[in-house]
C-alpha atoms as a PDB file:
ATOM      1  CA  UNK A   1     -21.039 -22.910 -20.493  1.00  0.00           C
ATOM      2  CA  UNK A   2     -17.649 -22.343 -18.943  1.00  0.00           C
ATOM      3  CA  UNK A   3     -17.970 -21.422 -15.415  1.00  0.00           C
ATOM      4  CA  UNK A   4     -15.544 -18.784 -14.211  1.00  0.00           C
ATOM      5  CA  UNK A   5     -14.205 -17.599 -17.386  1.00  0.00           C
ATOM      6  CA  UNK A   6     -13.430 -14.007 -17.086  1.00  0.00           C
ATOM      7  CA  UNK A   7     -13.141 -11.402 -20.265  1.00  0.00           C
ATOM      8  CA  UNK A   8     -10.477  -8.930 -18.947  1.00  0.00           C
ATOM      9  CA  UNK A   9     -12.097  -5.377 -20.359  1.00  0.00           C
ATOM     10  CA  UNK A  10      -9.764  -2.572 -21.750  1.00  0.00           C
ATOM     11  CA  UNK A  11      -9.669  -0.618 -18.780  1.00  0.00           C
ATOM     12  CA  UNK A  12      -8.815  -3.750 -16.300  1.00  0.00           C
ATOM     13  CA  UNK A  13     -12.281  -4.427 -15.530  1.00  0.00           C
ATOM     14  CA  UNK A  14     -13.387  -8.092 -15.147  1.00  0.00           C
ATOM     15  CA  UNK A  15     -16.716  -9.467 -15.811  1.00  0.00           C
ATOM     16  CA  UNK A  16     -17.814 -12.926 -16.263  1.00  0.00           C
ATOM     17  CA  UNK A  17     -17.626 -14.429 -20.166  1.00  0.00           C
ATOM     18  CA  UNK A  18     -21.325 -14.729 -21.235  1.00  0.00           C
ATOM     19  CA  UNK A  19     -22.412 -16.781 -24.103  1.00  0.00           C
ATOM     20  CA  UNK A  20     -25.804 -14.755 -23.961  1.00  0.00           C
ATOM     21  CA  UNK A  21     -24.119 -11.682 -24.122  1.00  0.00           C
ATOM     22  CA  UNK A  22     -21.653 -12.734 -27.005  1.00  0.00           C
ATOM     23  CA  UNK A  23     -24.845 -14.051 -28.917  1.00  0.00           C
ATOM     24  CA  UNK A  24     -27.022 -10.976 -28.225  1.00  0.00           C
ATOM     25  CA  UNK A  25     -23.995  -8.672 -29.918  1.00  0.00           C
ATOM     26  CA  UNK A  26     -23.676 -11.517 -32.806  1.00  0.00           C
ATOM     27  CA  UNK A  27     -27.776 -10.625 -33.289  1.00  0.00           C
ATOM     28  CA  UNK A  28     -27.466  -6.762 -33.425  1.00  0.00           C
ATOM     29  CA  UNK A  29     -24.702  -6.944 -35.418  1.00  0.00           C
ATOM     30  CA  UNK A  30     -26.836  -8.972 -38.189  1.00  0.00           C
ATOM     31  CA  UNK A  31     -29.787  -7.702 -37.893  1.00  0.00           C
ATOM     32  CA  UNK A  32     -32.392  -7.238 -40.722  1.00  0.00           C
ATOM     33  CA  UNK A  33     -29.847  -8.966 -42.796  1.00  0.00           C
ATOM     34  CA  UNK A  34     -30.010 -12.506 -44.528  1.00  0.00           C
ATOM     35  CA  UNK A  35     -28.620 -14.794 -41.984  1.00  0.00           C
ATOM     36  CA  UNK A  36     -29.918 -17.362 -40.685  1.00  0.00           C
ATOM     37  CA  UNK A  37     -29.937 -17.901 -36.865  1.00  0.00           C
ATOM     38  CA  UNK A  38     -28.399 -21.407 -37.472  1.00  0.00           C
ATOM     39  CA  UNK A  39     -25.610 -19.490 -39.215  1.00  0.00           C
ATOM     40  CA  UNK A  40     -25.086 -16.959 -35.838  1.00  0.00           C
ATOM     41  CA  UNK A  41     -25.589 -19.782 -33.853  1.00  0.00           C
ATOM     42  CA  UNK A  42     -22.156 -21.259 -35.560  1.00  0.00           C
ATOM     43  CA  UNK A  43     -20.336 -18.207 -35.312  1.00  0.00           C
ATOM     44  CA  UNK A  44     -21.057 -17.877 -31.321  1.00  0.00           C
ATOM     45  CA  UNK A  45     -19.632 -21.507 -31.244  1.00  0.00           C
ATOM     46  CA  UNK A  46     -16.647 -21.392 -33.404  1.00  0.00           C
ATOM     47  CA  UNK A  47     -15.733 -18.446 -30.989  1.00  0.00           C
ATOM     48  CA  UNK A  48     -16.054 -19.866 -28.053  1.00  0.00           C
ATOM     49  CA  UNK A  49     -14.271 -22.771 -29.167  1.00  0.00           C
ATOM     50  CA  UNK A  50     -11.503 -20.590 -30.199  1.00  0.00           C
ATOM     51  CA  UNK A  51     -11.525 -19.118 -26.791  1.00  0.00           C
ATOM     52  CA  UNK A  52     -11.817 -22.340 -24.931  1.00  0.00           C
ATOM     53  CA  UNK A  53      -8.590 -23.212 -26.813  1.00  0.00           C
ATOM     54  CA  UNK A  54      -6.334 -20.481 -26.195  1.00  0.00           C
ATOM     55  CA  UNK A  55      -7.664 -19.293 -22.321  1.00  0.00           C
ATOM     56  CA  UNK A  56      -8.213 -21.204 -19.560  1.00  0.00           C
ATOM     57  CA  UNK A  57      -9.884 -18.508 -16.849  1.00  0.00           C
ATOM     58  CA  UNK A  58      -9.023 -15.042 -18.593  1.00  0.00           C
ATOM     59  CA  UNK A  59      -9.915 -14.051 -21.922  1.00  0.00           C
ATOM     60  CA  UNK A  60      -8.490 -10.589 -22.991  1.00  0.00           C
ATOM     61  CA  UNK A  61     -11.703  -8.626 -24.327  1.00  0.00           C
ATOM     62  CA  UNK A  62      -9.862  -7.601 -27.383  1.00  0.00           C
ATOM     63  CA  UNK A  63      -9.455 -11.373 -28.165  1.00  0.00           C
ATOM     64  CA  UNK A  64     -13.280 -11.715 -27.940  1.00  0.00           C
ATOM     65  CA  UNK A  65     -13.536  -8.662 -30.270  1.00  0.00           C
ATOM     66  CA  UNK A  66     -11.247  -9.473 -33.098  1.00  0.00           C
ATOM     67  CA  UNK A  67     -12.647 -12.899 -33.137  1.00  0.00           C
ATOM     68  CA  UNK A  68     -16.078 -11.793 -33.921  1.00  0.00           C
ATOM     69  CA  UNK A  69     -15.004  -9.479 -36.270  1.00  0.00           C
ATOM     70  CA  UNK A  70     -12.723 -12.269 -38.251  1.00  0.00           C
ATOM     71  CA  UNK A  71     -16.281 -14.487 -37.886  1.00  0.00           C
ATOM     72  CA  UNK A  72     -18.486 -11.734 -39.042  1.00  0.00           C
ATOM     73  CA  UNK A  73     -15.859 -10.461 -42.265  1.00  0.00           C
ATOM     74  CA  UNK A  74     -16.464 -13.705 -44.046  1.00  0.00           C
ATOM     75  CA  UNK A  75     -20.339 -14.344 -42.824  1.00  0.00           C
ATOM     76  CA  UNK A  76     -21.384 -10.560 -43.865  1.00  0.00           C
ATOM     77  CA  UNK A  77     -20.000  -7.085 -44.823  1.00  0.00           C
ATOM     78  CA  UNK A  78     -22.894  -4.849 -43.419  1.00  0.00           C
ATOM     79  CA  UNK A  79     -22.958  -7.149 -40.032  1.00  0.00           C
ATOM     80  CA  UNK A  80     -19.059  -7.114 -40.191  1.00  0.00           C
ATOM     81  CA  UNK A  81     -18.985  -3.033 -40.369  1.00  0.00           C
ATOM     82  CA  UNK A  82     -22.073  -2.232 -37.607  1.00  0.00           C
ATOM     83  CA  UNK A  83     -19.713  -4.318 -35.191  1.00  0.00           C
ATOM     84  CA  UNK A  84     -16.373  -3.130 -35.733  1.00  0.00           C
ATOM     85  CA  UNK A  85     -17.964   0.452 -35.694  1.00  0.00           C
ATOM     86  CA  UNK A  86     -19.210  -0.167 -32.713  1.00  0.00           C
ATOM     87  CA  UNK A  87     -16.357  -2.642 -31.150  1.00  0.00           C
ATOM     88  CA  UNK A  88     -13.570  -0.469 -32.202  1.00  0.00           C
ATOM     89  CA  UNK A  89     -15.385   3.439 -31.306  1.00  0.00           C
ATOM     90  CA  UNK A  90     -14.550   5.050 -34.857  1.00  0.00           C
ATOM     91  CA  UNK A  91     -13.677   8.301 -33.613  1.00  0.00           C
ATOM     92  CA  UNK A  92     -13.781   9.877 -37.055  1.00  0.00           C
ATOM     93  CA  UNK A  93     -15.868   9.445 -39.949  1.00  0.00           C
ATOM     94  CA  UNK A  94     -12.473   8.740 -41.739  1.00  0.00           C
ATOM     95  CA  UNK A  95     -11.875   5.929 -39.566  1.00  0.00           C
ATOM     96  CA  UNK A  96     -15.161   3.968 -40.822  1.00  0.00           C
ATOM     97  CA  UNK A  97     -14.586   5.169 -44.709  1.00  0.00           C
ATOM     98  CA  UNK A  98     -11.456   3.793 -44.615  1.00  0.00           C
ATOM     99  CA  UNK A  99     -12.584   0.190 -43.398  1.00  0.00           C
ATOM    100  CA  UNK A 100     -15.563   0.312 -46.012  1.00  0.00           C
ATOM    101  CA  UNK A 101     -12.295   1.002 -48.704  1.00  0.00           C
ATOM    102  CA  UNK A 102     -10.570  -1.969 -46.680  1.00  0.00           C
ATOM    103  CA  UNK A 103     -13.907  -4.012 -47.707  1.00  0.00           C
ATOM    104  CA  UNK A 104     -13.937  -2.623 -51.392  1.00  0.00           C
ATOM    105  CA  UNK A 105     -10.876  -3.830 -51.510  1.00  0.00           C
ATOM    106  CA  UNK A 106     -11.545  -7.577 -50.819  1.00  0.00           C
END
């Protein structure tokens, strides 16, 4: 792991990048569904790669974010929804309809 790497938070907060912490929300997001641990495993990586390309000791948080979601879209609906609920704090019912009708779509 990266040492220094800092994920720059919405409101300006800092906090060190965490692999752990990345793979623990990559977990929740999927759980009780059929994916294998090899397969989240992959996803963590491919993301950090990603970052790893693009920063080199600040990662905007929202960067992080719309990663995982891109990763988790084409791994698994349900685990792709429970993130992005929780990532982008649907404010309104409407909000999270209308990204189920955004999946429909597909």
């Amino acid at each position: 792991e990266r040492e220094g790497l800092m994920v720059v938070k919405r409101d300006g907060r800092r906090e060190e990048f965490s692999k752990d912490k990345l793979l623990s929300g990559l977990k929740k997001a999927c759980q009780k569904r059929p994916i294998s641990p090899k397969a989240i495993e992959d996803v963590m990586e491919k993301i950090v790669a990603a970052i790893n390309e693009k920063y080199d000791s600040e990662v905007p948080g929202s960067f992080v974010g719309e990663r995982v979601m891109a990763e988790l879209r084409k791994l698994d609906d349900v685990a792709y929804v429970r993130f992005a609920s929780v990532y982008r704090r649907f404010q309104e019912a409407t909000d999270f309809v209308h990204e189920v009708k955004k999946l429909e779509d597909k």
